[in-house]
C-alpha atoms as a PDB file:
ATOM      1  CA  UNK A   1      44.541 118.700  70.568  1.00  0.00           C
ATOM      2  CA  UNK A   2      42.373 116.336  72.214  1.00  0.00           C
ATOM      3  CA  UNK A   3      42.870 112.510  71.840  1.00  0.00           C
ATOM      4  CA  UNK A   4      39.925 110.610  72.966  1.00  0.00           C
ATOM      5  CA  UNK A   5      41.578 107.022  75.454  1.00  0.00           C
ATOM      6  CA  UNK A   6      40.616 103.609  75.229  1.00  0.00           C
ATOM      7  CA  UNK A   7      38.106 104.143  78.295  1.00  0.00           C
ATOM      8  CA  UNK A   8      36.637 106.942  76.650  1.00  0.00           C
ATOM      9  CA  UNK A   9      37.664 109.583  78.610  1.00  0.00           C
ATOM     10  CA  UNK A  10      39.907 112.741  76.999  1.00  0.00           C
ATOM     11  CA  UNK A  11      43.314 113.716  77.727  1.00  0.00           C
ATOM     12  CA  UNK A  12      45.076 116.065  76.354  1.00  0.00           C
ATOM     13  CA  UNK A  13      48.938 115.730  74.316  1.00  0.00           C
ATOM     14  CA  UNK A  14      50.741 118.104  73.584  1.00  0.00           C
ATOM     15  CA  UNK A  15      51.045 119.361  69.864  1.00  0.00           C
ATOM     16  CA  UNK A  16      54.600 118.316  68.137  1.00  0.00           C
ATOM     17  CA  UNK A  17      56.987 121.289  66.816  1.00  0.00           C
ATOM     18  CA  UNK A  18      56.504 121.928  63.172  1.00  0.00           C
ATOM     19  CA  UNK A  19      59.830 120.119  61.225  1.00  0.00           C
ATOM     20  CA  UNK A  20      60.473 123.616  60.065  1.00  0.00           C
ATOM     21  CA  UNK A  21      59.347 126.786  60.149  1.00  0.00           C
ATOM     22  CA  UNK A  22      57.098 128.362  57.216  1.00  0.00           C
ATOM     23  CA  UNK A  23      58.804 130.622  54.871  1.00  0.00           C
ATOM     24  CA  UNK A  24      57.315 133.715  55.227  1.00  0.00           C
ATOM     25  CA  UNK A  25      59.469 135.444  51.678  1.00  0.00           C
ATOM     26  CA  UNK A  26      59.592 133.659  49.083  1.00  0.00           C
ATOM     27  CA  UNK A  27      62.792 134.069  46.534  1.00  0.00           C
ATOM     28  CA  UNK A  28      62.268 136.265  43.321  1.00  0.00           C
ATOM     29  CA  UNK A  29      64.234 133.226  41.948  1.00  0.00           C
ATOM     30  CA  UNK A  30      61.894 130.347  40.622  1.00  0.00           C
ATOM     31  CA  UNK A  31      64.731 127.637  40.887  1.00  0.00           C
ATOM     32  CA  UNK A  32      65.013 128.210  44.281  1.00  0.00           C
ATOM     33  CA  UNK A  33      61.306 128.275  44.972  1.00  0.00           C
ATOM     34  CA  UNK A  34      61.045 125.119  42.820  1.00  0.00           C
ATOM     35  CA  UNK A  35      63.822 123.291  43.924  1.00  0.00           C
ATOM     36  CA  UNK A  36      62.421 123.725  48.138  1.00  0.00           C
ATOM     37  CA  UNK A  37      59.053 121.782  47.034  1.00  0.00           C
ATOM     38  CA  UNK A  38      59.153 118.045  46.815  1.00  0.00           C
ATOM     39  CA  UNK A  39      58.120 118.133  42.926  1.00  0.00           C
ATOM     40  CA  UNK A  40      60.929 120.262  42.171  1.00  0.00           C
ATOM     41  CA  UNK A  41      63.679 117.343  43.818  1.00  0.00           C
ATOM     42  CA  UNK A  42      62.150 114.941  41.960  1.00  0.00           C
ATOM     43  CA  UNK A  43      62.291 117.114  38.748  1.00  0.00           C
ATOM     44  CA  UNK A  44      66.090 117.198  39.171  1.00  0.00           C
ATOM     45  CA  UNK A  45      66.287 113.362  40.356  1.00  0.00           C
ATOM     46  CA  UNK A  46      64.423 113.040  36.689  1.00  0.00           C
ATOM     47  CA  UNK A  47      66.495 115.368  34.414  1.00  0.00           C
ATOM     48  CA  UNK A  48      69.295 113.912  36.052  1.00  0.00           C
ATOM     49  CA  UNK A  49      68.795 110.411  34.984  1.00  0.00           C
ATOM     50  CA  UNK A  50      67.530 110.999  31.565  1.00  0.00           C
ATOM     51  CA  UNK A  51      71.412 112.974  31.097  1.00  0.00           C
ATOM     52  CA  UNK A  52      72.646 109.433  32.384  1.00  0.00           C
ATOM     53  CA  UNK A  53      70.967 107.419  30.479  1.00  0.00           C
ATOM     54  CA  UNK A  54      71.742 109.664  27.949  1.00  0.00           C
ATOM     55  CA  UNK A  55      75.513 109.312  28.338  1.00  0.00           C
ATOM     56  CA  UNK A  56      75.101 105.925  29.048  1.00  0.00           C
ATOM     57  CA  UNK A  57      73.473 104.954  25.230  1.00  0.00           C
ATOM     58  CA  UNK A  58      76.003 107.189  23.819  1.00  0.00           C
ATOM     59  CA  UNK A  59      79.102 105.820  25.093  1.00  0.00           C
ATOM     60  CA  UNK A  60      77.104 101.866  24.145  1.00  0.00           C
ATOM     61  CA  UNK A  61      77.269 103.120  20.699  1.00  0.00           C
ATOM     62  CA  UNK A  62      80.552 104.374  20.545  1.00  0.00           C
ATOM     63  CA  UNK A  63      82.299 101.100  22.006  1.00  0.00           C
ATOM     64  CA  UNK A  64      79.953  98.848  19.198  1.00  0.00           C
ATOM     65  CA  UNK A  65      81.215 100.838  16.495  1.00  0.00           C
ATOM     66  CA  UNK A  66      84.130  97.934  16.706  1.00  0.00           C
ATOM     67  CA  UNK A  67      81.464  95.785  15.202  1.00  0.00           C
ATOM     68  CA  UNK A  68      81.977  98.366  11.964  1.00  0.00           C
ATOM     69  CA  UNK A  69      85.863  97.840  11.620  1.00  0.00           C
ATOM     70  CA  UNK A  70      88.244  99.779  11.721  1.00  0.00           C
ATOM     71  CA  UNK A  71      87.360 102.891   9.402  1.00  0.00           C
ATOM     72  CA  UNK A  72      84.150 103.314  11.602  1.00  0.00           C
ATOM     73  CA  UNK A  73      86.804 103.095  14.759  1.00  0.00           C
ATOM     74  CA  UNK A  74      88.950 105.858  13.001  1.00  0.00           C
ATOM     75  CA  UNK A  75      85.707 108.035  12.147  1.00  0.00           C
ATOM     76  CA  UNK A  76      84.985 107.952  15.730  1.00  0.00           C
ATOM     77  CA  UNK A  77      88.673 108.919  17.032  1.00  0.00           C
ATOM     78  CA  UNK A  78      88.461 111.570  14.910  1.00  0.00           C
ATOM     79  CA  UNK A  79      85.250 112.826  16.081  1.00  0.00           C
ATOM     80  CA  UNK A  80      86.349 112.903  19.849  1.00  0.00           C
ATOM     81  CA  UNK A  81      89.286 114.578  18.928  1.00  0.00           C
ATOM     82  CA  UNK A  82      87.532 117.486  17.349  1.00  0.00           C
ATOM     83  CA  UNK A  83      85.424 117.534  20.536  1.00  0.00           C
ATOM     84  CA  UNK A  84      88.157 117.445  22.723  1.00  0.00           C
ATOM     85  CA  UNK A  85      89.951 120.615  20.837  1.00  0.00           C
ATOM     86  CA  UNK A  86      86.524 122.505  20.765  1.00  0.00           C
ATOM     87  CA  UNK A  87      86.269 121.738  24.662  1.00  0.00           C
ATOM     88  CA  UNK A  88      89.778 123.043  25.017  1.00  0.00           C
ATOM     89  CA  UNK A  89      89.337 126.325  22.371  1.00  0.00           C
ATOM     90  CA  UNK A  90      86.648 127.142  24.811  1.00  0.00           C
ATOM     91  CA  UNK A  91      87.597 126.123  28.702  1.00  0.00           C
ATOM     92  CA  UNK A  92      91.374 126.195  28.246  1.00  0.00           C
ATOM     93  CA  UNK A  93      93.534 123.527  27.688  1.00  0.00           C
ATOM     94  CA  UNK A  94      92.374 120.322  28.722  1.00  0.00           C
ATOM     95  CA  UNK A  95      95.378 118.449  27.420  1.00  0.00           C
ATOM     96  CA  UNK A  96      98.267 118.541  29.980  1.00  0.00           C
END
């Protein structure tokens, strides 16, 4: 590559190494093809924080259920509890 100087005159630099080399197979897996493209990081980084926010609003409403009283408090014990027993019918005992 030829880089033209101040004083007009040429020189010649020497081409920088490729960051890394081309993939020359791709996977049969589209995940993996996805998730080696910019896009596809930024597709997780996205999905990612919608689940967060997600969990975040959730949990918000739980704790202003206290603004209900007390049978809204109960309603929502007894709704993590059943939660917490289907969790534990299916991944083992989570309860020590």
């Amino acid at each position: 590559m030829a880089t033209q100087l101040l004083d007009g005159t040429v020189a010649d630099r020497p081409r920088p190494a490729p960051a890394r080399k081309p993939r020359l197979v791709w996977s049969s897996n589209p995940v993996v093809v996805l998730w080696g493209t910019m896009v596809g990081k930024k597709v997780v980084m996205a999905v990612t924080g919608l689940v967060l926010v997600g969990f975040v609003i959730g949990h918000m409403l739980g704790n202003l259920k206290i603004f209900l009283g007390a049978e809204a408090i109960d309603d929502e014990f007894t709704k993590m509890t059943a939660i917490l027993d289907l969790r534990s019918s299916v991944f083992g005992s989570v309860r020590e």
